[in-house]
Structures are given as C-alpha cells and as structure tokens.
Protein backbone atom coordinates (compact mmCIF):
# COMPACT_ATOMS: atom_id res chain seq x y z
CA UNK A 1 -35.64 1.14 25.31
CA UNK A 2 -33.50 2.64 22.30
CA UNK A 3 -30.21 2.55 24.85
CA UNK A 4 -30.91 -1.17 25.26
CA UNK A 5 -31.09 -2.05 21.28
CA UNK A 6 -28.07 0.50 20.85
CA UNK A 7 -26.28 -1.71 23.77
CA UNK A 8 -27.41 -4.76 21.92
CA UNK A 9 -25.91 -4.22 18.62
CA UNK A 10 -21.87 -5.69 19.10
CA UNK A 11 -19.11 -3.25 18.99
CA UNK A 12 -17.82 -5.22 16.14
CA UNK A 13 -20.66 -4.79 14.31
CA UNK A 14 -20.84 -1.00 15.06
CA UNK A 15 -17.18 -0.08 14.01
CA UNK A 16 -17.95 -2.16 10.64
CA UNK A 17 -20.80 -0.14 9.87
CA UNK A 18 -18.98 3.24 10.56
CA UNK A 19 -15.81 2.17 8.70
CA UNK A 20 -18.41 1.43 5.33
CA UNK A 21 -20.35 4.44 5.79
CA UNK A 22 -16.51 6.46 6.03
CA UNK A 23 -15.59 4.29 2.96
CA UNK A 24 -18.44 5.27 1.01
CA UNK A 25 -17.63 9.31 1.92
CA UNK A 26 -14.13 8.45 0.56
CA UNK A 27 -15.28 6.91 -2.48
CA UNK A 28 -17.93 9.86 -3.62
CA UNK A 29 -15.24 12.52 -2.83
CA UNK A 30 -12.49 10.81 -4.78
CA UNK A 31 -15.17 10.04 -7.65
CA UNK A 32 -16.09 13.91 -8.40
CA UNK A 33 -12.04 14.88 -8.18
CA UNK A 34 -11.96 15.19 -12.03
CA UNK A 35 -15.00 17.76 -11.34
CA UNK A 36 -13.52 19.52 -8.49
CA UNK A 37 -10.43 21.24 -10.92
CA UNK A 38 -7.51 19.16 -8.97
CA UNK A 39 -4.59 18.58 -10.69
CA UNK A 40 -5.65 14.67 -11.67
CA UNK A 41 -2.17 13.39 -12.12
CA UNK A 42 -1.42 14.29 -8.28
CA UNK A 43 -4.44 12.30 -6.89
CA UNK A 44 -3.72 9.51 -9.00
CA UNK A 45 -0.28 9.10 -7.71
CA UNK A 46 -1.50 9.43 -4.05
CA UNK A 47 -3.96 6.71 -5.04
CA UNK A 48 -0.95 4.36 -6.33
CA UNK A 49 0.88 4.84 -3.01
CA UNK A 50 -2.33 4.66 -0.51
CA UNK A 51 -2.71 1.08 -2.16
CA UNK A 52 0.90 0.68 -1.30
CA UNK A 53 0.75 1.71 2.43
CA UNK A 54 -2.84 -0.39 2.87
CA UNK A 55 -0.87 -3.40 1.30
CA UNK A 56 2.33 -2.42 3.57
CA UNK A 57 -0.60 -1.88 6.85
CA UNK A 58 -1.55 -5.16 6.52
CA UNK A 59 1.43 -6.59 7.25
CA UNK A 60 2.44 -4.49 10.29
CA UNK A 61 -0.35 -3.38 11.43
CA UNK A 62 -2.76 -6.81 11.84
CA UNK A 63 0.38 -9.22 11.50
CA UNK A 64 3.25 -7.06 13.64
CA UNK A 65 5.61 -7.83 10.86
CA UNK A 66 7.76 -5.29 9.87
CA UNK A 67 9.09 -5.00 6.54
CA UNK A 68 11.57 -2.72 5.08
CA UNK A 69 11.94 -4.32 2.01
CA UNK A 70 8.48 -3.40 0.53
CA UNK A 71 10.02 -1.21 -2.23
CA UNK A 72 10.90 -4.74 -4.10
CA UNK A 73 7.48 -5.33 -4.93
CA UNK A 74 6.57 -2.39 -6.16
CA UNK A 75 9.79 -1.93 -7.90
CA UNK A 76 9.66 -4.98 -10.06
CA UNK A 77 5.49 -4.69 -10.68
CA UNK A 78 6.41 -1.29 -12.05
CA UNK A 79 9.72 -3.37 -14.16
CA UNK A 80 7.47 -5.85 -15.53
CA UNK A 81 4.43 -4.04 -16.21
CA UNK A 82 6.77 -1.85 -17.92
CA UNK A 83 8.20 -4.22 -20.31
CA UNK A 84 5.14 -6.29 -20.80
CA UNK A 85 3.24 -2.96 -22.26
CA UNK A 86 6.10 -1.42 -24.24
CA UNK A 87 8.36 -4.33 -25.63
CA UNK A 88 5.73 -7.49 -25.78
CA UNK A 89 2.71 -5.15 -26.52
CA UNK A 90 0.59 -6.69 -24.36
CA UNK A 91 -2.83 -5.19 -23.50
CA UNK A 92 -2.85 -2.91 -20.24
CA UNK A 93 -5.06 -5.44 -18.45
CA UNK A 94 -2.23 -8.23 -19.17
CA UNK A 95 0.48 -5.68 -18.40
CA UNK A 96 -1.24 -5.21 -14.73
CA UNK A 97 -1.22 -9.22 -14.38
CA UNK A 98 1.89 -9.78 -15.72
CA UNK A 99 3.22 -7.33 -12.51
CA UNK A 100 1.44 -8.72 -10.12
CA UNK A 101 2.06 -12.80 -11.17
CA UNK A 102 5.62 -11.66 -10.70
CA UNK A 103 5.29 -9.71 -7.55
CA UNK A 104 3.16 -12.74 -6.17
CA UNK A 105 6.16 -15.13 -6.91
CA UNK A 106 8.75 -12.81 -5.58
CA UNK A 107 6.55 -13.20 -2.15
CA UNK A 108 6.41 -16.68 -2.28
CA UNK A 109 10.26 -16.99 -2.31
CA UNK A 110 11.25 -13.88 -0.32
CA UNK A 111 8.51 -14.94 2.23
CA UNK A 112 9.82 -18.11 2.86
CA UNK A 113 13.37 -16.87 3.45
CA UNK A 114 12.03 -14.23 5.34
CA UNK A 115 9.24 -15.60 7.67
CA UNK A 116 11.49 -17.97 9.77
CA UNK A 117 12.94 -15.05 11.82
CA UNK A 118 11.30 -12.44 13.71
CA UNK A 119 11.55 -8.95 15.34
CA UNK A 120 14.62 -6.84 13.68
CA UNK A 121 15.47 -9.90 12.42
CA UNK A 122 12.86 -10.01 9.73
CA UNK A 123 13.06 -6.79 9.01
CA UNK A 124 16.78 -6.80 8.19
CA UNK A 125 16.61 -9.67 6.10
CA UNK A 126 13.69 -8.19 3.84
CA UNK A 127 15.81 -5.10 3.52
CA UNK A 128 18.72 -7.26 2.45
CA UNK A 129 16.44 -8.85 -0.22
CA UNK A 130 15.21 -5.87 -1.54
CA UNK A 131 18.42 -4.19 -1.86
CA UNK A 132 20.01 -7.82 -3.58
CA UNK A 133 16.97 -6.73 -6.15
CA UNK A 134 17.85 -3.59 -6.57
CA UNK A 135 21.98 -4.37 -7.46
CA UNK A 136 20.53 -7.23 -9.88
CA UNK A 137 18.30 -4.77 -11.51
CA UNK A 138 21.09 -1.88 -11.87
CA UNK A 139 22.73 -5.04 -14.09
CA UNK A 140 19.33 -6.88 -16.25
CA UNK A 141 19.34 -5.32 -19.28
CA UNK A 142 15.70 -5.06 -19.94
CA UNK A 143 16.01 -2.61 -16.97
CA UNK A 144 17.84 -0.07 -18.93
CA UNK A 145 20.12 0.44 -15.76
CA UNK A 146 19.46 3.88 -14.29
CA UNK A 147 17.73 5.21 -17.33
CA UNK A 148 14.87 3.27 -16.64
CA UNK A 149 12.16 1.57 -18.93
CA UNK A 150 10.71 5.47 -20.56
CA UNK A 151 7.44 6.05 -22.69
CA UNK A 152 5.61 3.26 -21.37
CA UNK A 153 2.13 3.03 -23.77
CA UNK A 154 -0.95 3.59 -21.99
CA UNK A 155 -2.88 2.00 -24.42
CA UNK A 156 -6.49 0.96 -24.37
CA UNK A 157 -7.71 -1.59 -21.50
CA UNK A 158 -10.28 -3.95 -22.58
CA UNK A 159 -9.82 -2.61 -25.96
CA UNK A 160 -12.44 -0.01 -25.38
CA UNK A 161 -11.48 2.02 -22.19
CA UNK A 162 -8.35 4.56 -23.64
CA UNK A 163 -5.95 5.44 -20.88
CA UNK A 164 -4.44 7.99 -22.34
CA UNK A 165 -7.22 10.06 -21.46
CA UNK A 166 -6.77 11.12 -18.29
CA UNK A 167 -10.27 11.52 -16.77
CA UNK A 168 -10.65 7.64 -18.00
CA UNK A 169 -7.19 6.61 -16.54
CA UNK A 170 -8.18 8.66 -13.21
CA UNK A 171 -11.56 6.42 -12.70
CA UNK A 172 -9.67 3.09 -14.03
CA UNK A 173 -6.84 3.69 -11.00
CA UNK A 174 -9.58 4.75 -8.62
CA UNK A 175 -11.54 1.72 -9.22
CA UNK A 176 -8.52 -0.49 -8.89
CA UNK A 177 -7.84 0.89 -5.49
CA UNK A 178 -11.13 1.07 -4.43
CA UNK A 179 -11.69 -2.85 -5.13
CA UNK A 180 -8.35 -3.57 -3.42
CA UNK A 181 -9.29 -1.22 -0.60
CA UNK A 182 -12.51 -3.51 0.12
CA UNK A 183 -10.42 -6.91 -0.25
CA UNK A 184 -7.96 -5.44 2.35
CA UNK A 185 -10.68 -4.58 4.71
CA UNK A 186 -12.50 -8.06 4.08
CA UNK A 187 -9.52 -9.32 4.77
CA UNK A 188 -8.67 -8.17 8.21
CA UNK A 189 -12.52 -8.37 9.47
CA UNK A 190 -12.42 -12.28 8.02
CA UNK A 191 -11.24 -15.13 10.29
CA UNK A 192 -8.39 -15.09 8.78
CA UNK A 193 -7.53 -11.36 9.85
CA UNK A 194 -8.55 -12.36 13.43
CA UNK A 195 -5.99 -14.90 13.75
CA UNK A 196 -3.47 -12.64 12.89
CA UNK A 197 -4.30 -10.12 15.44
CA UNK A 198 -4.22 -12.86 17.86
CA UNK A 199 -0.76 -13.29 16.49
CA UNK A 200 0.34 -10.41 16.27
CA UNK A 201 -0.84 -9.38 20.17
CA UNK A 202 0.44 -12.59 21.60
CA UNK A 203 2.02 -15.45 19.50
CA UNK A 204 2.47 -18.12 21.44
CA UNK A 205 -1.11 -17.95 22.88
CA UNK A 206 -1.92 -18.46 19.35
CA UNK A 207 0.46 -21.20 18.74
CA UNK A 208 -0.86 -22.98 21.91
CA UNK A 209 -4.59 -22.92 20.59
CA UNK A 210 -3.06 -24.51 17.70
CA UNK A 211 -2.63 -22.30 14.78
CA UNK A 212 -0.02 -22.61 12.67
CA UNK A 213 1.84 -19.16 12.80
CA UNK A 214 4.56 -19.27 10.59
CA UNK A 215 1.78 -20.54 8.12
CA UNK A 216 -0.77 -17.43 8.75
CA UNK A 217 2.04 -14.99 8.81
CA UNK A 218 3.31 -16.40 5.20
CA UNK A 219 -0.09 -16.13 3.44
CA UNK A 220 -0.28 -12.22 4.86
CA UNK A 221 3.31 -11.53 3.72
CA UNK A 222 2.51 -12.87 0.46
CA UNK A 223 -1.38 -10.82 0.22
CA UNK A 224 0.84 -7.72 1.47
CA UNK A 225 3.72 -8.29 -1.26
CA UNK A 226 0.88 -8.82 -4.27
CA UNK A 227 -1.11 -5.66 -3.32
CA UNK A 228 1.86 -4.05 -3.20
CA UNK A 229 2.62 -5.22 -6.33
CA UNK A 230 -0.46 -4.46 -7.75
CA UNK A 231 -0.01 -0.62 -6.69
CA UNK A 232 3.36 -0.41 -8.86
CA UNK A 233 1.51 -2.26 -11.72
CA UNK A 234 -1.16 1.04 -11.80
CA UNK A 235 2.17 3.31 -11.35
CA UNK A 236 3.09 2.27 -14.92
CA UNK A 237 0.25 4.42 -16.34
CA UNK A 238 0.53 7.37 -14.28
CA UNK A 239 3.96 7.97 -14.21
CA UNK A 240 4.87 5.75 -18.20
CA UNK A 241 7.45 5.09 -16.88
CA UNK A 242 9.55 2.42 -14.29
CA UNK A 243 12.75 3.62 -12.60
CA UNK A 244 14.97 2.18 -9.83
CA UNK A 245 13.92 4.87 -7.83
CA UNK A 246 10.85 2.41 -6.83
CA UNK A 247 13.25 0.08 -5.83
CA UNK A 248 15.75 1.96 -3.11
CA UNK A 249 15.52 1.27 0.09
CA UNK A 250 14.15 4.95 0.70
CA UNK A 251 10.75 4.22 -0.54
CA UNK A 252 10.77 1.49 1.97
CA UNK A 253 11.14 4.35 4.56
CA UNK A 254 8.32 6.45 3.01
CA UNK A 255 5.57 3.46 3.07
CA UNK A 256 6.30 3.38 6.91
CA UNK A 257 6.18 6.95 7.17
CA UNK A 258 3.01 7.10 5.09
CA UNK A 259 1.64 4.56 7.51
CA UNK A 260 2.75 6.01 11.00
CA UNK A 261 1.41 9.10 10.15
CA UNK A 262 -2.09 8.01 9.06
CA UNK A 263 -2.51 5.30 11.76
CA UNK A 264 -0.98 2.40 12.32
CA UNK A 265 -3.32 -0.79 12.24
CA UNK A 266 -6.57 1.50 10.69
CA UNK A 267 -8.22 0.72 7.32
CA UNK A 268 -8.07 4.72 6.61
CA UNK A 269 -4.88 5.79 8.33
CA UNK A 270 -2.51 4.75 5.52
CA UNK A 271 -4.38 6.37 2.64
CA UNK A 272 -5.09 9.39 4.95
CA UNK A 273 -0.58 9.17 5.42
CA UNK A 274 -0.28 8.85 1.83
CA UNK A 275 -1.82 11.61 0.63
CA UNK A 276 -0.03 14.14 3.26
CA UNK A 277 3.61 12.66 2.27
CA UNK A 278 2.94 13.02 -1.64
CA UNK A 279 1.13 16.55 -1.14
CA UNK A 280 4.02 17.69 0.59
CA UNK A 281 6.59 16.18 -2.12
CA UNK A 282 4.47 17.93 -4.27
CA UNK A 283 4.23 21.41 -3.30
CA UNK A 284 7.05 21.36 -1.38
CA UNK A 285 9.35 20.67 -3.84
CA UNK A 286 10.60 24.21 -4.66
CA UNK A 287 12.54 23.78 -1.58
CA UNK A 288 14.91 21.05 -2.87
CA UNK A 289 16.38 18.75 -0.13
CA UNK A 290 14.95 20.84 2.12
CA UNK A 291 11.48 18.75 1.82
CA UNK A 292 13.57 15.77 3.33
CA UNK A 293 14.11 17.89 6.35
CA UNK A 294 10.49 19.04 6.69
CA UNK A 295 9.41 15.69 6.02
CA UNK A 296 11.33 14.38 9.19
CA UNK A 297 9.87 17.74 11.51
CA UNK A 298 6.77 17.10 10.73
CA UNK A 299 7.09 13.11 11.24
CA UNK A 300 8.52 13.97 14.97
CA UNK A 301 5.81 15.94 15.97
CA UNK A 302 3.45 13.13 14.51
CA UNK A 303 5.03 10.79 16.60
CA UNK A 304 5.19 13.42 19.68
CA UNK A 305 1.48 14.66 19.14
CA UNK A 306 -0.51 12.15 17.26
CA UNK A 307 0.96 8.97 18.94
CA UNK A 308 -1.74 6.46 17.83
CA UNK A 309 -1.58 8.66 13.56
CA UNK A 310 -4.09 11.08 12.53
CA UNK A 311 -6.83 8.86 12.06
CA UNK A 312 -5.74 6.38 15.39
CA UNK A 313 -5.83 9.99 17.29
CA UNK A 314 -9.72 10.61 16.04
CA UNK A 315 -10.72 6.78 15.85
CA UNK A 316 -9.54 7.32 19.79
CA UNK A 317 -11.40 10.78 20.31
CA UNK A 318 -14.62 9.42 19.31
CA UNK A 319 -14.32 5.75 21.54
CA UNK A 320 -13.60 8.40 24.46
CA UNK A 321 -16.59 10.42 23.62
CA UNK A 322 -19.03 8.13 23.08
C-alpha cells in the first residue's frame, strides 16, 4: 500500500520537495557561518558570485543560450552602485536599485540586439557588447579609468541596519541571495520556465505549438542580465570598491566555469561551482599565475569525470539508485 501512494505522488512533485528540503540545509548552514569562525569576507564573496552563476544558469541552462558577455552586467551594477553610494550619497538600499535599474536597461537593449541570432552566433555578439562596455568604460570619467571607483561607503541600509559591521553585512548579502535564489527556482518550476525548456530541448516544436520564442527567450535574457546585476550591486559592499576587472571578458569565462563545474541546468550546481572557483582563488593564490593553470586541470578532469557537474553527477547517482 505505501509503494502505491509513493508511486502516486508525481516525480515533479517529488524533486520539488527534495530541492526545498536541500535549500533549507543550505540556508541553516550558511546562516551559522559567522558562528562557525570562517573568514566572513570569503563567504560573502562566494555568495556575490553564486547569485551570479544562478543568474548566468538560467540562461544556459533552462533557455540553451549561451552568453559570454555576462561580465557587463555585473560590471556596470558594481559602476553604478558605486557612484550612487559614494558621489550622490544615496542610501545603500537606493545604491542596490540604482545598479540593478541600470543593469535591467542594459538587458533590454543588449537583448534585443542579441536575441535575433542563435548558437555561436549569440554568443559572439554578447561578447562583442560586453567588451564595447568595457572600452567605453576605460574612457567615462566617473569610472576613474583603471583606478576604479575606491572607498565605496557602506553606510547604513534602511537607516538602521549598519553595514559596516560585518556580521550585519554577512546576513544582509545572505538574505539577498537567498530571496533571489527562491525567485530563480520559482522561476524555472513556473510555466514560464517550462516553456523554455521546451525551447531550449527543441525550438521549433515550441514554435509550432505556438509560442513566441524570440519573445520567451528575451524576457529570460533580461531576468538573467538583472540578477546578474543585482549580484554586482551586493559586490559594492563586500569588496567597496568597483573595478574594470568585473567587466573583462575573463569573468565571463569564470561564470561558465563556475557553472560547468557545479551542474549545468541544477538549482544547486552553480552555487556549489562558485564556491570551489573562489576557494581556490583564495587559498591558492600564493601560487601566482599558477592558480590559472590549476584552475584549467582541475576544470578538465571535471569535464572528463563529472560530465553532468558535481551536483548533475549526484542528482544522477540518486535517480539511478532509487
């Protein structure tokens, strides 16, 4: 009798339910962090770039779209954030939305350019984009060029919650990612998110059941560019400070590397990616350039071993199991 109700409960259904219960693990062990004696700064940075690679997932992995242009939007969050806080003294929570307004329009405009072309196409003309950005940046002068916008203020957000405590700023960027982490996965188990898996596993099915494609795969570019957006806005805080180093092409690279390595079209792989490629810029840094090199071993034998990511390879495991 209890195999038949098991049987009777949807698949659908089932996966949902594990993938809460998984995000509710995450969130308690990210909550006691400040407890645990990690360095806070480090978490807080792989926070800002798991909310990258989710924003960057959704793209490729429920859409198929690749981008390699992703840097722009967190790149000019970070710029405007930036010079919202320290040269308009605006309030943190207006700094965030003044970053991600901007990073919203940028979508809207890159997305239509974009969007008409597919394959390698797309992808080299949102790398073309985001390095146009990052010449026209080297030249705006509230920039500051290669210096950078430095000493960003913290500030107090809402008036009451002070950043520049860091145990407050810690729970501030973990609740910003957590909230975006539950929009993403709302997202891709909504309607909407099924239509672009249709899309993304066979487009002109879709197009001959009468969605309109172009249309669907617009509206995710632009959700993918704001989150993304919205990750470089919390950046401000952690790192006070916005460089063009945001905005090469290399950090492009790094969100798909974060992603790959995690798992590809999972709600946990890219956070699970981020946090290995910052660890290992972290404590790996003694070795100079060397970390590049490491970076790209350990990527091949990702790719060699772990074909479907880390968590793709146990998401797999347990289907087989069960």
């Amino acid at each position: 009798m209890s195999s038949i109700t098991e049987n009777a409960v949807p698949a659908k259904d089932r996966s949902t339910s594990d993938e809460m219960i998984v995000f509710v693990v995450m969130a308690a062990a990210l909550a006691i962090v400040p407890l645990t004696g990690l360095y806070p700064y480090f978490v807080m940075q792989a926070l800002c770039f798991a909310l990258f690679a989710c924003a960057f997932n959704l793209l490729i992995g429920y859409s198929g779209l690749l981008s390699f242009g992703h840097s722009m939007f967190l790149g000019t969050a970070g710029y405007v954030s930036a010079h919202a806080l320290k040269v308009w003294g605006v309030a943190p929570e207006l700094g965030i939305v003044a970053g991600v307004v901007a990073t919203a329009a940028l979508s809207v405009i890159t997305g239509l350019i974009a969007i008409r072309r597919q394959g390698i196409y797309f992808a080299m003309i949102t790398l073309a984009l985001s390095q146009l950005l990052y010449f026209v940046y080297i030249q705006t002068p509230f920039t500051h060029g290669e210096d950078g916008i430095q000493g960003v203020p913290q500030g107090k957000m809402f008036g009451v919650l002070d950043l520049s405590n860091t145990n407050t700023l810690y729970y501030v960027i973990l609740t910003v990612f957590l909230l975006a982490f539950l929009l993403i996965h709302r997202t891709v188990n909504s309607p909407f998110g099924e239509v672009l898996k249709s899309i993304r596993e066979n487009e002109p099915r879709a197009i001959s059941l009468g969605y309109k494609t172009d249309q669907y795969k617009l509206l995710a570019y632009i959700l993918s560019g704001t989150l993304a957006g919205l990750a470089g806005a919390i950046k401000v805080f952690v790192a006070q400070n916005a460089s063009l180093t945001d905005l090469h092409w290399t950090m492009s690279g790094e969100v798909v590397l974060m992603t790959l390595v995690g798992g590809l079209g999972t709600s946990f792989g890219p956070v699970v990616g981020a946090f290995v490629i910052i660890a290992m810029q972290q404590y790996l840094a003694g070795f100079g350039q060397w970390v590049t090199v490491i970076q790209g071993v350990i990527f091949v034998i990702c790719v060699l071993t772990f074909r479907r990511g880390v968590i793709g390879e146990i998401a797999h495991y347990f289907k087989r199991s069960l």
